[in-house]
Protein backbone atom coordinates (compact mmCIF):
# COMPACT_ATOMS: atom_id res chain seq x y z
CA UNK A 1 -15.42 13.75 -5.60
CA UNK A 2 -11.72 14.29 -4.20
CA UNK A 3 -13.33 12.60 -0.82
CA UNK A 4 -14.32 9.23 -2.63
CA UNK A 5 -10.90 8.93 -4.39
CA UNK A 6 -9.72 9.61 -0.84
CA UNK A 7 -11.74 7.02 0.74
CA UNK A 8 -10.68 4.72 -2.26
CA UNK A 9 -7.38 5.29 -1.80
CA UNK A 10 -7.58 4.67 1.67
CA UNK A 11 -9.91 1.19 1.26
CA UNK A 12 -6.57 0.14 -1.27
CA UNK A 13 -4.02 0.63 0.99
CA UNK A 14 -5.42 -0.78 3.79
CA UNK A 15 -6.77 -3.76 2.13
CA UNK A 16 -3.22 -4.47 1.17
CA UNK A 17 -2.02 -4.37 4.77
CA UNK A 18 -4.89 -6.78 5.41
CA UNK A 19 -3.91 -9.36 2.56
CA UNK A 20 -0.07 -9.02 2.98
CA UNK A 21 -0.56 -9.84 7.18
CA UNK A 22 -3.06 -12.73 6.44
CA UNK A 23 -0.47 -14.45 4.43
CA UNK A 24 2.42 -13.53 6.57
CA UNK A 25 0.70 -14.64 9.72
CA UNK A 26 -1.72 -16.68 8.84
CA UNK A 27 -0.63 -18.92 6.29
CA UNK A 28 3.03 -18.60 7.30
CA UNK A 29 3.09 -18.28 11.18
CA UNK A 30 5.75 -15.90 11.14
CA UNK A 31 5.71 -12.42 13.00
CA UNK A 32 7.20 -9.56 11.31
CA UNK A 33 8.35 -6.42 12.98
CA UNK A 34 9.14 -4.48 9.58
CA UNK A 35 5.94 -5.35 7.86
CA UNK A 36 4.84 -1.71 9.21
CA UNK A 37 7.88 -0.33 7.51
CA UNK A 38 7.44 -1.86 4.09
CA UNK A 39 2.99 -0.94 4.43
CA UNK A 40 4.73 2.42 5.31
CA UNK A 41 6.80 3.03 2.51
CA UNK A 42 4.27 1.66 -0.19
CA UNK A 43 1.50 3.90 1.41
CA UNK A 44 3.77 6.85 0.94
CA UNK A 45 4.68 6.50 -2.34
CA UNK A 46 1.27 5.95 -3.38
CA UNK A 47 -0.16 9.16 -1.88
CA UNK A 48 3.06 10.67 -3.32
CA UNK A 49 2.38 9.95 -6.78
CA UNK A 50 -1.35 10.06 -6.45
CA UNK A 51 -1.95 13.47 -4.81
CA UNK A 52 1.57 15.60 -6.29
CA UNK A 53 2.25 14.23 -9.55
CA UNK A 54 -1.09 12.94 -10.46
CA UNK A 55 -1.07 9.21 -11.68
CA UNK A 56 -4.14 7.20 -12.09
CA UNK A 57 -4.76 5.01 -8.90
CA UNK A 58 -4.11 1.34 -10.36
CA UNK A 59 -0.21 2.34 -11.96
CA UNK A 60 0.45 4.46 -8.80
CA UNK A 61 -0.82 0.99 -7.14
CA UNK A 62 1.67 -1.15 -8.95
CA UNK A 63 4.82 1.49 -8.58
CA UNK A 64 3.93 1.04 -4.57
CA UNK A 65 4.14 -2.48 -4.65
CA UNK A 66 7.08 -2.01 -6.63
CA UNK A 67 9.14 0.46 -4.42
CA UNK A 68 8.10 -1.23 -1.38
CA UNK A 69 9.66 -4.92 -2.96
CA UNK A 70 12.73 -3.31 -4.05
CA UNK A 71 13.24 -1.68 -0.30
């Protein structure tokens, strides 16, 4: 089971990264050097919360987004 939440987890984050440069680049022709950073940062703090202090995956979701808007 902990290898399907992993590949979950994984599918999430990534599909993020997707969205987020499809917009950026696509819809708003702009390059962005930091947009590693902030996928960085959000993927972090979601493993973070997920794996060592045990939140569900959709509020650990939303606190990423979160933490990763604020930065």
């Amino acid at each position: 089971m902990s290898y399907f939440i992993n590949v979950v987890t994984l599918v999430a984050i990534f599909t993020v990264l997707g969205v987020s440069l499809n917009w950026l680049l696509g819809y708003g022709g702009m390059f962005s050097i930091a947009h590693g950073a902030f996928f960085g940062f959000g993927a972090y703090t979601f493993a973070i919360l997920v794996m060592r202090h045990g939140w569900p995956l959709l509020p650990a979701f939303a606190a990423a987004a979160i933490v990763s808007g604020v930065i």
